[in-house]
C-alpha atoms as a PDB file:
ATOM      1  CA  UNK A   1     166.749 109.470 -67.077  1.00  0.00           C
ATOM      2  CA  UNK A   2     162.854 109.751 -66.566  1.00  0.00           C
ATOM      3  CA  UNK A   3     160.306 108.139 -68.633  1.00  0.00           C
ATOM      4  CA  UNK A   4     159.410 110.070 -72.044  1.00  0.00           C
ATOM      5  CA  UNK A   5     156.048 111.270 -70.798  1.00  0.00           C
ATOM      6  CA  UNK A   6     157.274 112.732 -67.701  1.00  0.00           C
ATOM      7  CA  UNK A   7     156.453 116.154 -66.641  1.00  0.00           C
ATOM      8  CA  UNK A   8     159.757 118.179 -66.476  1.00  0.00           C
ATOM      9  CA  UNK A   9     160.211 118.221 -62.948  1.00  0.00           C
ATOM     10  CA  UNK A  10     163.818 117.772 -61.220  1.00  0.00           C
ATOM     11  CA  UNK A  11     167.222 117.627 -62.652  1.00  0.00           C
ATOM     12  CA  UNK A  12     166.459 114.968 -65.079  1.00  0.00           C
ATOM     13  CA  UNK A  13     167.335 113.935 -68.875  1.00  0.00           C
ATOM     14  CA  UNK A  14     164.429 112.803 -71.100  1.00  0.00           C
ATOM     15  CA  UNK A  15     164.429 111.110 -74.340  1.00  0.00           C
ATOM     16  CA  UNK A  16     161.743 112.632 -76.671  1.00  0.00           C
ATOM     17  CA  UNK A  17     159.092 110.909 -78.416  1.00  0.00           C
ATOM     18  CA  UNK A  18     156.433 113.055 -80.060  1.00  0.00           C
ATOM     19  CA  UNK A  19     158.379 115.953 -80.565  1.00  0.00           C
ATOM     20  CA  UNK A  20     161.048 113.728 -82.695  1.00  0.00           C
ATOM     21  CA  UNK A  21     157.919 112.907 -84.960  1.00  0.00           C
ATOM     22  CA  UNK A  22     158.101 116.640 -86.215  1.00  0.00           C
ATOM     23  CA  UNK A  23     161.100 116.528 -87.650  1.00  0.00           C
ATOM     24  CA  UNK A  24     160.903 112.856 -88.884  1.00  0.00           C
ATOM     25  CA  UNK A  25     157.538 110.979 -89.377  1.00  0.00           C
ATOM     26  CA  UNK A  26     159.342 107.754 -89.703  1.00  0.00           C
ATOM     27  CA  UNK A  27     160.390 108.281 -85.765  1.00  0.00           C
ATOM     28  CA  UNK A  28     164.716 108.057 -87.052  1.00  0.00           C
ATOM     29  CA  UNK A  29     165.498 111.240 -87.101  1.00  0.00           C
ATOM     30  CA  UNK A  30     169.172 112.204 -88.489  1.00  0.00           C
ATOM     31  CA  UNK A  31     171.803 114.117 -87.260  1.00  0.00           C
ATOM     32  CA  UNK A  32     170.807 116.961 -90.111  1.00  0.00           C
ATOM     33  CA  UNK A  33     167.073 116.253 -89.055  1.00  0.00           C
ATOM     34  CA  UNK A  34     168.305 116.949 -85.105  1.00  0.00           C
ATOM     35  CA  UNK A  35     170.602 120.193 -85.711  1.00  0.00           C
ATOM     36  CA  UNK A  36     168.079 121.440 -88.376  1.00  0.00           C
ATOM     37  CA  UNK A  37     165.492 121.282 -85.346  1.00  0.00           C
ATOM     38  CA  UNK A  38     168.038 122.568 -82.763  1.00  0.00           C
ATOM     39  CA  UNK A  39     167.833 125.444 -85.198  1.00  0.00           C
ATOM     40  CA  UNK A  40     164.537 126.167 -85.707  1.00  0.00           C
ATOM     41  CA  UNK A  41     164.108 126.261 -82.127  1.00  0.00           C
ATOM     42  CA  UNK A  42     161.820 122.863 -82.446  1.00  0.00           C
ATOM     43  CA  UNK A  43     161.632 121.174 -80.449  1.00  0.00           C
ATOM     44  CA  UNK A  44     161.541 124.211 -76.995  1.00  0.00           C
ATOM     45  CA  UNK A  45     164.437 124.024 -74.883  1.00  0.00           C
ATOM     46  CA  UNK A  46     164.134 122.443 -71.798  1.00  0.00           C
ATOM     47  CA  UNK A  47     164.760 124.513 -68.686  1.00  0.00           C
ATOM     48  CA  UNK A  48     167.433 125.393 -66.032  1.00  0.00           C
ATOM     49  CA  UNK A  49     168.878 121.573 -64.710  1.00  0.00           C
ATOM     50  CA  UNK A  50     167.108 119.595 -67.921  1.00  0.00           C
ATOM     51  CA  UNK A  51     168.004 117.797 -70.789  1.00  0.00           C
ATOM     52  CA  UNK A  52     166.823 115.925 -73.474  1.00  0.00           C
ATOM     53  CA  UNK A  53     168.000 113.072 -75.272  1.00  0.00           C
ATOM     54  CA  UNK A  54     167.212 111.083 -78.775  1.00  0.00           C
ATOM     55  CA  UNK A  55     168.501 108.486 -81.227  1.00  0.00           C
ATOM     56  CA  UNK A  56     170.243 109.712 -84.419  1.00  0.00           C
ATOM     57  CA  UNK A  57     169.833 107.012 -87.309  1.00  0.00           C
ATOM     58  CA  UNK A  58     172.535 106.910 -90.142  1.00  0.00           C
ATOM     59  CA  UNK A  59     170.898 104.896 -93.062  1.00  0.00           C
ATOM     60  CA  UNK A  60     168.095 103.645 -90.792  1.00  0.00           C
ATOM     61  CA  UNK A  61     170.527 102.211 -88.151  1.00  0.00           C
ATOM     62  CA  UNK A  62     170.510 103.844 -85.473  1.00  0.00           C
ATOM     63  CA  UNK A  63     174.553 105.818 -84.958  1.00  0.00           C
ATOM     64  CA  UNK A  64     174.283 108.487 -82.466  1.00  0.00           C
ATOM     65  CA  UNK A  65     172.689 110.000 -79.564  1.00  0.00           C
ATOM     66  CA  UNK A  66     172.107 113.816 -79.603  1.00  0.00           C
ATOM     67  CA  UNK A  67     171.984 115.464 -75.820  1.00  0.00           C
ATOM     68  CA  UNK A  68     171.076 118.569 -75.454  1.00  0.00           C
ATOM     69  CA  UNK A  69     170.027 120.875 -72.494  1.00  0.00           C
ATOM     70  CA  UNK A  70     171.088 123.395 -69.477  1.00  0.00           C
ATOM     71  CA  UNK A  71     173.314 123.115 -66.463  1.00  0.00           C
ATOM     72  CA  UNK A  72     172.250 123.688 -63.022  1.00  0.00           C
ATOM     73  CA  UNK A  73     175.324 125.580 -62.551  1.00  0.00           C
END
């Protein structure tokens, strides 16, 4: 795990920050808000040996977390 503002350097999981805000201003995104993102291709996939990582809320508590990304493999 790096630090949010990170540049994407190394094999390395990073939770986002900004990018969650464009799918939910109030910073608690969903699981719907997450895989409606996922789809949209918002936010960009990270590259070869990087993932990202967020919180998924259920009625403002947060419930989940959503990992995403590719193998080095």
């Amino acid at each position: 795990m790096i630090d949010a503002r990170d540049p994407d350097d190394g094999p390395f999981v990073r939770p986002l920050t900004e990018e969650v805000r464009a799918s939910a201003p109030d910073g608690r995104p969903t699981y719907t808000d997450w895989d409606e993102a996922l789809d949209s291709e918002r936010p960009d996939f990270p590259h070869r040996a990087q993932g990202r990582c967020t919180v998924l809320y259920t009625d403002g508590e947060p419930t989940q977390i959503a990992y995403w990304g590719v193998t080095a493999d």
